[in-house]
Protein backbone atom coordinates (compact mmCIF):
# COMPACT_ATOMS: atom_id res chain seq x y z
CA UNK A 1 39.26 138.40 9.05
CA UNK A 2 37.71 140.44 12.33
CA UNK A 3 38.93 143.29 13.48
CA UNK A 4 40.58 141.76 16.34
CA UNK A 5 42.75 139.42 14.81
CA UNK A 6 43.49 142.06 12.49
CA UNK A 7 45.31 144.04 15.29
CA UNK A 8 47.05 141.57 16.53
CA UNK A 9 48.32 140.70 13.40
CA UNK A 10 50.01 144.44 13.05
CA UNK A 11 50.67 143.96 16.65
CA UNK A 12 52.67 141.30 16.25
CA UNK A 13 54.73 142.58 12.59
CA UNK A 14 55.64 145.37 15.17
CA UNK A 15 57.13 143.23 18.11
CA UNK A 16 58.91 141.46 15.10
CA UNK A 17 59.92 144.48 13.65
CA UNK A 18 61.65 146.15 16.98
CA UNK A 19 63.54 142.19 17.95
CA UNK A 20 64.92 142.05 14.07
CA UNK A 21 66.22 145.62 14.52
CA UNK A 22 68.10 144.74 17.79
CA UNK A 23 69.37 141.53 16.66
CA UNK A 24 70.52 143.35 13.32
CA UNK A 25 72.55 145.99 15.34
CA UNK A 26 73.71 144.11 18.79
CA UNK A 27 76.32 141.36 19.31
CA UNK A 28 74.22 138.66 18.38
CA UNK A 29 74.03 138.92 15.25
CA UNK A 30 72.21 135.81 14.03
CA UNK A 31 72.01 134.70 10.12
CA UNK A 32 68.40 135.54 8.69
CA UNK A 33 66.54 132.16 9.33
CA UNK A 34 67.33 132.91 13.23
CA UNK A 35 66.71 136.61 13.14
CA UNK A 36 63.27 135.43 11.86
CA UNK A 37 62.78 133.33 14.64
CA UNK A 38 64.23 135.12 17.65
CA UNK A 39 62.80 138.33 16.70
CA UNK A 40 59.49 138.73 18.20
CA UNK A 41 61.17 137.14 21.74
CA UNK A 42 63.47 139.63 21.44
CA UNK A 43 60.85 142.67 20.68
CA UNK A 44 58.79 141.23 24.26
CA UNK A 45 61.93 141.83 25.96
CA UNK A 46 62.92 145.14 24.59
CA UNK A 47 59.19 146.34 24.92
CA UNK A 48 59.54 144.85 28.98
CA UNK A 49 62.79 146.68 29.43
CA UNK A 50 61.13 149.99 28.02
CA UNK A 51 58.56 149.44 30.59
CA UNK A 52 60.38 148.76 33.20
CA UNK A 53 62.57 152.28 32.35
CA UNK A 54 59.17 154.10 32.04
CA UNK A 55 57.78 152.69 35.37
CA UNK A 56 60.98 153.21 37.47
CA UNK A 57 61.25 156.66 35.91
CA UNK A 58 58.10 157.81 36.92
CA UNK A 59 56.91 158.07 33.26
CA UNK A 60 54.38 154.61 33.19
CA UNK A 61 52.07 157.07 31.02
CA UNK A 62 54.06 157.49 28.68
CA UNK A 63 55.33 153.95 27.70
CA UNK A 64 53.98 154.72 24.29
CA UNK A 65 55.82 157.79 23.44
CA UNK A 66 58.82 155.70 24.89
CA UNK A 67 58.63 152.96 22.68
CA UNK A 68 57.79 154.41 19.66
CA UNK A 69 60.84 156.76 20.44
CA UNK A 70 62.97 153.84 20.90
CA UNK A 71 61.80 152.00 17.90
CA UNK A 72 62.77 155.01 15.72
CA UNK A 73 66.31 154.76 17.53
CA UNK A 74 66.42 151.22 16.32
CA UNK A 75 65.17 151.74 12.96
CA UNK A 76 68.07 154.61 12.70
CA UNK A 77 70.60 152.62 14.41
CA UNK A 78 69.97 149.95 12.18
CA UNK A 79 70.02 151.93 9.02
CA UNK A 80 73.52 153.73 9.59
CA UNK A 81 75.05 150.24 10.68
CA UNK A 82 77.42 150.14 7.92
CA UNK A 83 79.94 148.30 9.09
CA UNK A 84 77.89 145.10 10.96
CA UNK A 85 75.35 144.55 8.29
CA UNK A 86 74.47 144.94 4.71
CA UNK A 87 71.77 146.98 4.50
CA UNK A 88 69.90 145.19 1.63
CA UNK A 89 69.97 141.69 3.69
CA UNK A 90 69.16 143.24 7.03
CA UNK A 91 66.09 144.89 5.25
CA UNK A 92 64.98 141.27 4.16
CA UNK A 93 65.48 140.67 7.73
CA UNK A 94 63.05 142.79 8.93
CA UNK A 95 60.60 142.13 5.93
CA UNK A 96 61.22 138.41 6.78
CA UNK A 97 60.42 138.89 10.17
CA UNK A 98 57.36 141.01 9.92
CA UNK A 99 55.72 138.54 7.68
CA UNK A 100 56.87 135.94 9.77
CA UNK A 101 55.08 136.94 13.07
CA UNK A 102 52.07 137.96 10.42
CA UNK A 103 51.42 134.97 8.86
CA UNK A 104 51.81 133.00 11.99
CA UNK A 105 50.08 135.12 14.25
CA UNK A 106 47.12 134.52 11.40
CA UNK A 107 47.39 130.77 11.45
CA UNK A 108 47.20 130.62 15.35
CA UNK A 109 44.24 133.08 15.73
CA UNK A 110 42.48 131.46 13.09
CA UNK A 111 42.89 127.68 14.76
CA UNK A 112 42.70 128.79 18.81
CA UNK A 113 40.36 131.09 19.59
CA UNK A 114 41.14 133.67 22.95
CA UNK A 115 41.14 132.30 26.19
CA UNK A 116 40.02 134.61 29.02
CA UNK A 117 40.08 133.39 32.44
CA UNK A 118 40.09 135.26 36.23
CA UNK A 119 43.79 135.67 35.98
CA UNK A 120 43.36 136.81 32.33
CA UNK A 121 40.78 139.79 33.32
CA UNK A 122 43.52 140.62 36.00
CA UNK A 123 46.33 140.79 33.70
CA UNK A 124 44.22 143.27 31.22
CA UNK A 125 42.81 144.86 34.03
CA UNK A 126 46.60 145.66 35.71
CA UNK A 127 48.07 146.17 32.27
CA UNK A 128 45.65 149.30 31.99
CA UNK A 129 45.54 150.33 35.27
CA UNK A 130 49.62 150.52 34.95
CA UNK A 131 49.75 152.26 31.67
CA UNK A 132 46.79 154.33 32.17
CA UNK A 133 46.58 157.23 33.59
CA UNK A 134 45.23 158.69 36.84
CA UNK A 135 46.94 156.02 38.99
CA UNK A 136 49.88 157.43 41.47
CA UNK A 137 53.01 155.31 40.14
CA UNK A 138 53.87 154.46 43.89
CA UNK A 139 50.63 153.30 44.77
CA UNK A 140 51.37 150.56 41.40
CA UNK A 141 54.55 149.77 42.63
CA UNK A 142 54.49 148.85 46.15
CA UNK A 143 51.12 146.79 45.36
CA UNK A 144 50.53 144.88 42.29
CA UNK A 145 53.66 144.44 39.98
CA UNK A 146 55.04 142.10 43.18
CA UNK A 147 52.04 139.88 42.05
CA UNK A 148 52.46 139.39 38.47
CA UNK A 149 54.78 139.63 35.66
CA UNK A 150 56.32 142.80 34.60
CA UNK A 151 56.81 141.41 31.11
CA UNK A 152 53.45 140.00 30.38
CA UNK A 153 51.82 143.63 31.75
CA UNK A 154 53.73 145.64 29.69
CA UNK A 155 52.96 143.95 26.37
CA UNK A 156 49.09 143.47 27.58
CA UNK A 157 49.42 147.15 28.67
CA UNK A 158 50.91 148.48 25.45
CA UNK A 159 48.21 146.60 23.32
CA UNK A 160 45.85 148.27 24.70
CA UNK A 161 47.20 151.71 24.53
CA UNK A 162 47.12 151.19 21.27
CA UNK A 163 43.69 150.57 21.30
CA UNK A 164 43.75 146.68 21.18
CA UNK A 165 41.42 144.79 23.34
CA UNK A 166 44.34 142.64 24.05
CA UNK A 167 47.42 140.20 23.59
CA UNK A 168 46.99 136.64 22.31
CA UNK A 169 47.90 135.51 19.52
CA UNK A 170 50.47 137.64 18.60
CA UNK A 171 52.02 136.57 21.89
CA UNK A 172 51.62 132.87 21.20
CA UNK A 173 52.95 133.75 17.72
CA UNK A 174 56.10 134.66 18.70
CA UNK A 175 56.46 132.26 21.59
CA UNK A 176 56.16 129.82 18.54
CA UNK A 177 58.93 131.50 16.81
CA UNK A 178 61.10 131.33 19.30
CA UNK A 179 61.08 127.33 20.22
CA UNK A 180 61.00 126.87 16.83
CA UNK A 181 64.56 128.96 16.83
CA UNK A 182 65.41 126.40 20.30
CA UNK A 183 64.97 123.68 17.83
CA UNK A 184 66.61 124.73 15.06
CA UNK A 185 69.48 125.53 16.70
CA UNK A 186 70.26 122.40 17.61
CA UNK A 187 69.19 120.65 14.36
CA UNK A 188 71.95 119.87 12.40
CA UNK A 189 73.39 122.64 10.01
CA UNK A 190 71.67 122.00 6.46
CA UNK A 191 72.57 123.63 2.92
CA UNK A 192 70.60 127.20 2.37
CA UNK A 193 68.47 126.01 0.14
CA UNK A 194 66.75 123.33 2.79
CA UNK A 195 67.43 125.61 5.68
CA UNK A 196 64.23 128.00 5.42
CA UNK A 197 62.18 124.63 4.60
CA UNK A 198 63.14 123.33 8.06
CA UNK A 199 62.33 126.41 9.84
CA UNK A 200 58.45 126.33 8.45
CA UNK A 201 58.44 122.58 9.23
CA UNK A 202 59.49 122.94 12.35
CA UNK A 203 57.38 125.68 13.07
CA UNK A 204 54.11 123.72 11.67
CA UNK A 205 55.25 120.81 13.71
CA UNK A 206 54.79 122.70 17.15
CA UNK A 207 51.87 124.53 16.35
CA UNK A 208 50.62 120.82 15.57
CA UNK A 209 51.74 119.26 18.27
CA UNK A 210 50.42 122.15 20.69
CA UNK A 211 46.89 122.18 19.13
CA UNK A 212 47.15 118.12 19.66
CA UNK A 213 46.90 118.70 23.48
CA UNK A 214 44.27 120.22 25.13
CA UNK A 215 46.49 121.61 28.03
CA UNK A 216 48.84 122.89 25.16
CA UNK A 217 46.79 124.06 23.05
CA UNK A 218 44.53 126.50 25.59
CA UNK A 219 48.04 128.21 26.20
CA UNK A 220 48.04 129.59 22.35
CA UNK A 221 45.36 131.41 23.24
CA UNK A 222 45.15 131.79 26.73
CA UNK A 223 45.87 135.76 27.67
CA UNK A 224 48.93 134.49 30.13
CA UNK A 225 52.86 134.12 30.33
CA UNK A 226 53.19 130.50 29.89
CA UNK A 227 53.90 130.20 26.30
CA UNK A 228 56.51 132.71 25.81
CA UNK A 229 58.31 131.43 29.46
CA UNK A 230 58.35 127.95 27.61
CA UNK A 231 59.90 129.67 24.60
CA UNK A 232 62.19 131.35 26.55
CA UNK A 233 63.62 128.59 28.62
CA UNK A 234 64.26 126.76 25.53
CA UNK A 235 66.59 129.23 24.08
CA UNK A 236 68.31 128.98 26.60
CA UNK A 237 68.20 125.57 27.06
CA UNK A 238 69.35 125.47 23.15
CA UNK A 239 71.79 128.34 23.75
CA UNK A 240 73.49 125.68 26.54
CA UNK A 241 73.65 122.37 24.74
CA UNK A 242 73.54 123.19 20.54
CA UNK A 243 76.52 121.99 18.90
CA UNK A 244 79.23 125.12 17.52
CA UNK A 245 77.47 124.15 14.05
CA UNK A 246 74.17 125.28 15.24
CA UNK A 247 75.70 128.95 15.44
CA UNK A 248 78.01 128.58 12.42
CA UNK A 249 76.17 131.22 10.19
CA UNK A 250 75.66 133.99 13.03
CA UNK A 251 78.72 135.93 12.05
CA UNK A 252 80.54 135.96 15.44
CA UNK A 253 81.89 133.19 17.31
CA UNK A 254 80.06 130.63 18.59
CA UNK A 255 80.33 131.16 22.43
CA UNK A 256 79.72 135.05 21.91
CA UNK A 257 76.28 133.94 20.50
CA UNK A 258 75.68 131.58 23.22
CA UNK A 259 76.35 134.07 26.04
CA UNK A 260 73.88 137.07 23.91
CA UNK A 261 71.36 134.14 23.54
CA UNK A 262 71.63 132.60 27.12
CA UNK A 263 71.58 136.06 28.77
CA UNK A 264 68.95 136.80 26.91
CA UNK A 265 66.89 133.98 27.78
CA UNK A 266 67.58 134.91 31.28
CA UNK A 267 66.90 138.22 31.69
CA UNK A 268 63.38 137.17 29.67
CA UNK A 269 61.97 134.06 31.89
CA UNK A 270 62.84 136.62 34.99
CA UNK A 271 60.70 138.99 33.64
CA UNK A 272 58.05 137.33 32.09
CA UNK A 273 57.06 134.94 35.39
CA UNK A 274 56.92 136.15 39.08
CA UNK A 275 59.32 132.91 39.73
CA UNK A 276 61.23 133.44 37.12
CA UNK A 277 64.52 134.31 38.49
CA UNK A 278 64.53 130.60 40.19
CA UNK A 279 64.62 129.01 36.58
CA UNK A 280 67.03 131.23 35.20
CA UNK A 281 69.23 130.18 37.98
CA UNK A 282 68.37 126.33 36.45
CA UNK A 283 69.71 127.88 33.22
CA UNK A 284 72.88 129.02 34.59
CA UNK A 285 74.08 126.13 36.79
CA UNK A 286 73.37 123.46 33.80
CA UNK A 287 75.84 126.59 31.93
CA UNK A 288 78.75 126.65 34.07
CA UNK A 289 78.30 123.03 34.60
CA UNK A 290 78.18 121.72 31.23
CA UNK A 291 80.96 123.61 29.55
CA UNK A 292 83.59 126.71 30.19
CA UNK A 293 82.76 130.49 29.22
CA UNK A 294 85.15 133.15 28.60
CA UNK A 295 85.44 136.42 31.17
CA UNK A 296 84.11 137.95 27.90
CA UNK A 297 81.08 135.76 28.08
CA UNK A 298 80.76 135.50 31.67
CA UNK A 299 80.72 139.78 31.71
CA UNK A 300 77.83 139.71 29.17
CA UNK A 301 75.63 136.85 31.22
CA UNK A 302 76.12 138.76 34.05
CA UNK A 303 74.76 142.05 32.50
CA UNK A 304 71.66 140.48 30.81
CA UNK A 305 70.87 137.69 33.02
CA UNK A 306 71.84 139.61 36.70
CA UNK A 307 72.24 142.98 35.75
CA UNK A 308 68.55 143.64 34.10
CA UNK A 309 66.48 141.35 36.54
CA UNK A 310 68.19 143.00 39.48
CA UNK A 311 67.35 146.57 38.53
CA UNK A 312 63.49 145.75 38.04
CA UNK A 313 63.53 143.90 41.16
CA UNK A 314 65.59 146.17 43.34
CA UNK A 315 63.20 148.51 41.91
CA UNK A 316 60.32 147.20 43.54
CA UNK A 317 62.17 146.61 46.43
CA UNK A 318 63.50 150.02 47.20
CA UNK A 319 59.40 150.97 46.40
CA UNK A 320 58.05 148.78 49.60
CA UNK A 321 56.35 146.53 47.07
CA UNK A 322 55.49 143.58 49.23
CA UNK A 323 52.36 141.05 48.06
CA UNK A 324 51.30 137.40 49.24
CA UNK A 325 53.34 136.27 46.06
CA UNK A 326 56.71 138.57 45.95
CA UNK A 327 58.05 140.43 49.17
CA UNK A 328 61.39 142.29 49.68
CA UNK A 329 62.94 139.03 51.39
CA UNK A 330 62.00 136.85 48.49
CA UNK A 331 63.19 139.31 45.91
CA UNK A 332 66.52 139.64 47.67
CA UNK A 333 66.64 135.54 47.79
CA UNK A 334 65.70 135.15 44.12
CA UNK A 335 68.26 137.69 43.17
CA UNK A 336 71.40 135.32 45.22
CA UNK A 337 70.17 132.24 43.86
CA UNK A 338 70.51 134.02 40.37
CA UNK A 339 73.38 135.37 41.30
CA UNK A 340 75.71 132.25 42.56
CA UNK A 341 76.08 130.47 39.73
CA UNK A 342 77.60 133.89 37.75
CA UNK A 343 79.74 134.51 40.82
CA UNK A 344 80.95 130.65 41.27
CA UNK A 345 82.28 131.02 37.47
CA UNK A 346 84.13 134.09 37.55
CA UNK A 347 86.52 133.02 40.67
CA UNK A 348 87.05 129.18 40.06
CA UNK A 349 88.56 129.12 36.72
CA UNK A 350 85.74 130.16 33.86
CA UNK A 351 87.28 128.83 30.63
CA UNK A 352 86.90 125.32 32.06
CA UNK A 353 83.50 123.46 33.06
CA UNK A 354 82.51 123.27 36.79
CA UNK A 355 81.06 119.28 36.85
CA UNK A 356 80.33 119.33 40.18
CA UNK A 357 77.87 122.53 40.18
CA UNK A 358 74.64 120.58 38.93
CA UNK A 359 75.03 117.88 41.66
CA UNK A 360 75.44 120.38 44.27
CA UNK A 361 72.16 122.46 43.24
CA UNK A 362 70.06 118.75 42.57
CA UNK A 363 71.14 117.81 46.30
CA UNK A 364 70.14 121.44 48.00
CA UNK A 365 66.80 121.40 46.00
CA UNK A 366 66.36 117.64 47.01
CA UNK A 367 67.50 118.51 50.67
CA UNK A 368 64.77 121.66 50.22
CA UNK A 369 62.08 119.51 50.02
CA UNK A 370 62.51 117.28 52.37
CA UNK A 371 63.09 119.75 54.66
CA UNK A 372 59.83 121.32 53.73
CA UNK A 373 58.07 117.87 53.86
CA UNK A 374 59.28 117.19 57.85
CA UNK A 375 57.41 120.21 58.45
CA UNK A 376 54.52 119.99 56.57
CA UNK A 377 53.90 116.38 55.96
CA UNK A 378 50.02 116.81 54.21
CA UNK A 379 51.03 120.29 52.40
CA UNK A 380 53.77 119.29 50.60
CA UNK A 381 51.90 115.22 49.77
CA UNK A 382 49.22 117.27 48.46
CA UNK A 383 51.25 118.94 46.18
CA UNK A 384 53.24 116.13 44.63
CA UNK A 385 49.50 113.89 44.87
CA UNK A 386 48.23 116.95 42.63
CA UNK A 387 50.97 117.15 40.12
CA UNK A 388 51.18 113.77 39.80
CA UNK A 389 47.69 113.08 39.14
CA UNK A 390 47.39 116.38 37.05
CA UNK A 391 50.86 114.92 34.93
CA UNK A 392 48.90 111.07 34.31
CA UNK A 393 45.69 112.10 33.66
CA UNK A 394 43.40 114.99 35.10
CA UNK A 395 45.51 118.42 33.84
CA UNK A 396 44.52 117.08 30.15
CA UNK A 397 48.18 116.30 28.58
CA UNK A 398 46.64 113.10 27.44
CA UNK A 399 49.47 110.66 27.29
CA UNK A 400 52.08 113.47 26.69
CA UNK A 401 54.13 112.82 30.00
CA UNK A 402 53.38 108.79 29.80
CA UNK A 403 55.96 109.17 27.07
CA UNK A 404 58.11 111.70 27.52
CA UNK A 405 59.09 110.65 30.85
CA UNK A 406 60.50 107.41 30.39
CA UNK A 407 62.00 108.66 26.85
CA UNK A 408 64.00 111.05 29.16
CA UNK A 409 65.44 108.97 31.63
CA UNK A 410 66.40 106.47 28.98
CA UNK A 411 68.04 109.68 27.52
CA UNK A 412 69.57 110.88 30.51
CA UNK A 413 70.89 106.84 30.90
CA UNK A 414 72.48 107.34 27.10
CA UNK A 415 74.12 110.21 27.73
CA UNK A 416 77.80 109.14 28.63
CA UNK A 417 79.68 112.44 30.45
CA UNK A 418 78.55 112.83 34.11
CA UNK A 419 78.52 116.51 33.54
CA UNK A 420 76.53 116.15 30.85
CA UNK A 421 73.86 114.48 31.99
CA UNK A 422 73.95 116.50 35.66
CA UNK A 423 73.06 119.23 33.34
CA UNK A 424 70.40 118.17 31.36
CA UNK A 425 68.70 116.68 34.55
CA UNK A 426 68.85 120.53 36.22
CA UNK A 427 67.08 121.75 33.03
CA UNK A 428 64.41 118.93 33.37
CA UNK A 429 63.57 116.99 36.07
CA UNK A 430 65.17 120.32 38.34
CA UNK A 431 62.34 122.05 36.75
CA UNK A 432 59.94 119.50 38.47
CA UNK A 433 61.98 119.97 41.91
CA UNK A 434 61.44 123.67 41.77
CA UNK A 435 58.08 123.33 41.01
CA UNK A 436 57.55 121.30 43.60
CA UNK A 437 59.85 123.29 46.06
CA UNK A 438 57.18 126.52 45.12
CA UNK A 439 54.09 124.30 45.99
CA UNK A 440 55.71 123.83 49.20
CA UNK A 441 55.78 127.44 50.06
CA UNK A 442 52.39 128.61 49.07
CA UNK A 443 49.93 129.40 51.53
CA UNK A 444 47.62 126.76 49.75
CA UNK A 445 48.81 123.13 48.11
CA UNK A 446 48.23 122.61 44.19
CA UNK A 447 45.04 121.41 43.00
CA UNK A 448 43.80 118.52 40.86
CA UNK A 449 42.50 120.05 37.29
CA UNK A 450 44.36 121.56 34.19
CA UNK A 451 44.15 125.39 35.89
CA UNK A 452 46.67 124.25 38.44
CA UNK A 453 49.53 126.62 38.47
CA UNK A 454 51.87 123.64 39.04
CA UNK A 455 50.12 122.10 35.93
CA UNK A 456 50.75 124.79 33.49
CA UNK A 457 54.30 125.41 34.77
CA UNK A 458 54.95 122.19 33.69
CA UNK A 459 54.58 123.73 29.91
CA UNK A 460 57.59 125.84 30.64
CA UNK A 461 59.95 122.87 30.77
CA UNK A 462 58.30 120.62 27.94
CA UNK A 463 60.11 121.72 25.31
CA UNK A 464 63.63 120.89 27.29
CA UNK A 465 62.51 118.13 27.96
CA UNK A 466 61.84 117.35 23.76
CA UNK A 467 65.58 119.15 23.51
CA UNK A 468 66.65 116.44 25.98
CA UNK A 469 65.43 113.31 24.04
CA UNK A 470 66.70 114.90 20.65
CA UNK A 471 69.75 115.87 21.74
CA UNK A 472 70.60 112.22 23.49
CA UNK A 473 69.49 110.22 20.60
CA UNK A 474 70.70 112.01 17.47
CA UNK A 475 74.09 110.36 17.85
CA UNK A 476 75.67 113.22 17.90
CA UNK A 477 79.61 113.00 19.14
CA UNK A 478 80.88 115.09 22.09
CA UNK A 479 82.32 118.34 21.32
CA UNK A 480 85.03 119.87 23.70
CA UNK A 481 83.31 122.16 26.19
CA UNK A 482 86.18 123.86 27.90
CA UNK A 483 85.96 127.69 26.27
CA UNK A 484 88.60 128.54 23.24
CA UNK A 485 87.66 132.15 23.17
CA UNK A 486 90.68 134.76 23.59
CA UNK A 487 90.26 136.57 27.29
């Protein structure tokens, strides 16, 4: 084993470490087999969100001393939590999830090797430069961070203040974790003894299937944000559309752990891609349009998916940061659009689904483009000639999306509640419409060739996609959606 897979082996029992803490002690709290799963997504975010303190508090140096002080906070918390967990089975929680991101992290290093492109070199470069020291903190916020992710940085940065060259496959590692989790939760339930047997098929099955594709595959160890934005998408895809059994062993009801896992899944895809505020708003329409929350519920989206975006954001905002990519205007727009759906459910009635939502955010996306393609005929074409080209045959998927595609709309056909299938459309093919939409505003069109950004995006919404077929085709019956939970 070389030294460098080494470290990111630790690297990656400590990410795993910090997310089985937090899931041990908050109001998620999942049965082990998820914990396992979930917990490196969940360290990523807390490490982003101790970032994001340390930058906004003046105090980017130090994001080392922070997190190692928060981790002992944890640790503690987690230790004299008496009355939410056992301690003996939390402890196999955190041993369970430690090996976990270990022995997968190992398995992924050892079949992908690193992947180190322009945008890679910026990322470490950035990730130092943040976290390093000499570097006014105003001079990195009002320039940079409005050009990449804040998420991505911080774990890149905090690797290598810990002396790591970088981030790879620890970060695929737990991106494979967590869409395992995705698909777990909406397998059906299965006795304990088969339950931990599913979770390392499953597991084995996506690292397969990822390897199988070149496009795929290059994202488990390229240095980049694509993997863990697909993972994160999915949970909340999953958190959306899994059947109540899929949360019957969390220990809480099963809309509480919806709304922890959904805002979660929010608040990460907005931090861990520039644009990622647009596709948590996907999240949250197919949410409020698919079935009813509870004020409870709707409080804690709005904290994690609203709250936590909006103060890194308005962060950078109040700062001057202003790039090509991310200015002040397009902050402010991102934040409304994320915003909206949250609002919409709170004042018409929340315990109920809204089944008109989806349609009415398909129609303004599909109204979007045209719009954009009556003014720019030839940017927009080249866009959708690029993507479509890239999704047949020259981004290297292979015949990936010559069968998922039609699998999907045959889906979409089978599913039987207009709501329903309004929602699962946002997720997927609402994905493509916002891709498209963001090709539209860039100075430049995409690009033929598997470095496209459109291309790559398009392994953010993959896995839904997968979710989508499953989920239509398992013969599953419809379970009431309106929300049960007591106000």
């Amino acid at each position: 084993m070389n030294q460098i897979l080494f470290g990111e082996i630790l690297f990656a029992t400590l990410i795993s470490v910090i997310g089985a803490s937090l899931l041990r002690i908050g109001s998620a709290r999942l049965g082990v087999a998820l914990t396992v799963q979930f917990s490196g997504i969940i360290g990523v975010l807390f490490i982003s969100l101790t970032s994001v303190a340390a930058l906004l508090f003046r105090q980017a140096n130090n994001v080392v001393a922070f997190s190692i002080l928060s981790l002992g906070v944890l640790v503690l918390a987690f230790l004299l939590d008496k009355r939410r967990a056992r301690t003996k089975e939390g402890l196999l929680c955190l041993a369970y999830s430690a090996l976990a991101g270990a022995a997968v992290t190992f398995v992924v290093g050892f079949l992908v090797a690193p992947v180190l492109t322009f945008d890679s070199w910026r990322f470490l470069e950035i990730g130092s430069s943040v976290f390093g020291d000499g570097i006014p903190i105003d001079q990195i916020m009002s320039g940079v961070l409005g050009s990449y992710p804040i998420a991505l940085l911080s774990v890149e940065g905090l690797a290598g203040k810990l002396g790591m060259p970088f981030a790879a496959s620890s970060l695929a590692a737990v991106s494979v974790l967590g869409l395992s989790g995705a698909f777990n939760v909406c397998a059906h339930p299965l006795s304990q003894s088969k339950r931990g047997f599913r979770v390392v098929t499953t597991v084995i099955l996506i690292i397969g299937g990822a390897v199988s594709m070149y496009i795929t595959r290059v994202q488990l160890g390229y240095i980049g944000s694509h993997a863990l934005a697909a993972a994160y998408y999915s949970i909340g895809v999953a958190a959306i559309f899994a059947p109540n059994a899929g949360f019957s062993l969390t220990g809480i009801s099963s809309e509480s752990a919806r709304a922890s896992l959904l805002g979660v899944a929010c608040a990460g895809a907005s931090l861990t891609r520039v644009e990622g505020p647009l596709t948590a708003c996907l999240l949250l329409v197919a949410a409020i349009t698919y079935r009813g929350w509870s004020r409870r519920s709707i409080v804690i989206l709005m904290g994690w998916a609203f709250v936590v975006p909006a103060f890194w954001y308005c962060g950078l905002a109040i700062l001057g940061a202003s790039t090509d990519i991310l200015s002040p205007i397009r902050m402010v727009a991102m934040l409304s659009a994320l915003g909206i759906p949250l609002l919409v459910a709170a004042f018409v009635k929340p315990s109920d689904p809204i089944p008109w939502f989806a349609t009415l955010a398909l129609m303004t996306m599909a109204v979007a483009i045209v719009i954009m393609g009556s003014n720019s005929t030839s940017h927009l074409g080249a866009s959708v000639s690029a993507l479509a080209m890239n999704l047949g045959s020259k981004g290297l998927w292979g015949i990936t999306w010559w069968v998922v595609l039609p699998l999907a709309i045959l889906a979409l056909a089978r599913i039987n509640a207009d709501s329903s299938a309004s929602s699962w459309t946002v997720v997927t093919f609402g994905f493509v419409l916002l891709i498209l939409i963001l090709g539209g505003i860039r100075d430049m069109p995409y690009r033929s060739g598997w470095g496209d950004s459109g291309n790559r995006m398009m392994v953010h919404v993959l896995p839904a996609f997968i979710l989508l077929i499953f989920h239509a085709f398992n013969g599953r019956e419809q379970e009431p959606l309106a929300s049960t939970a007591i106000e």
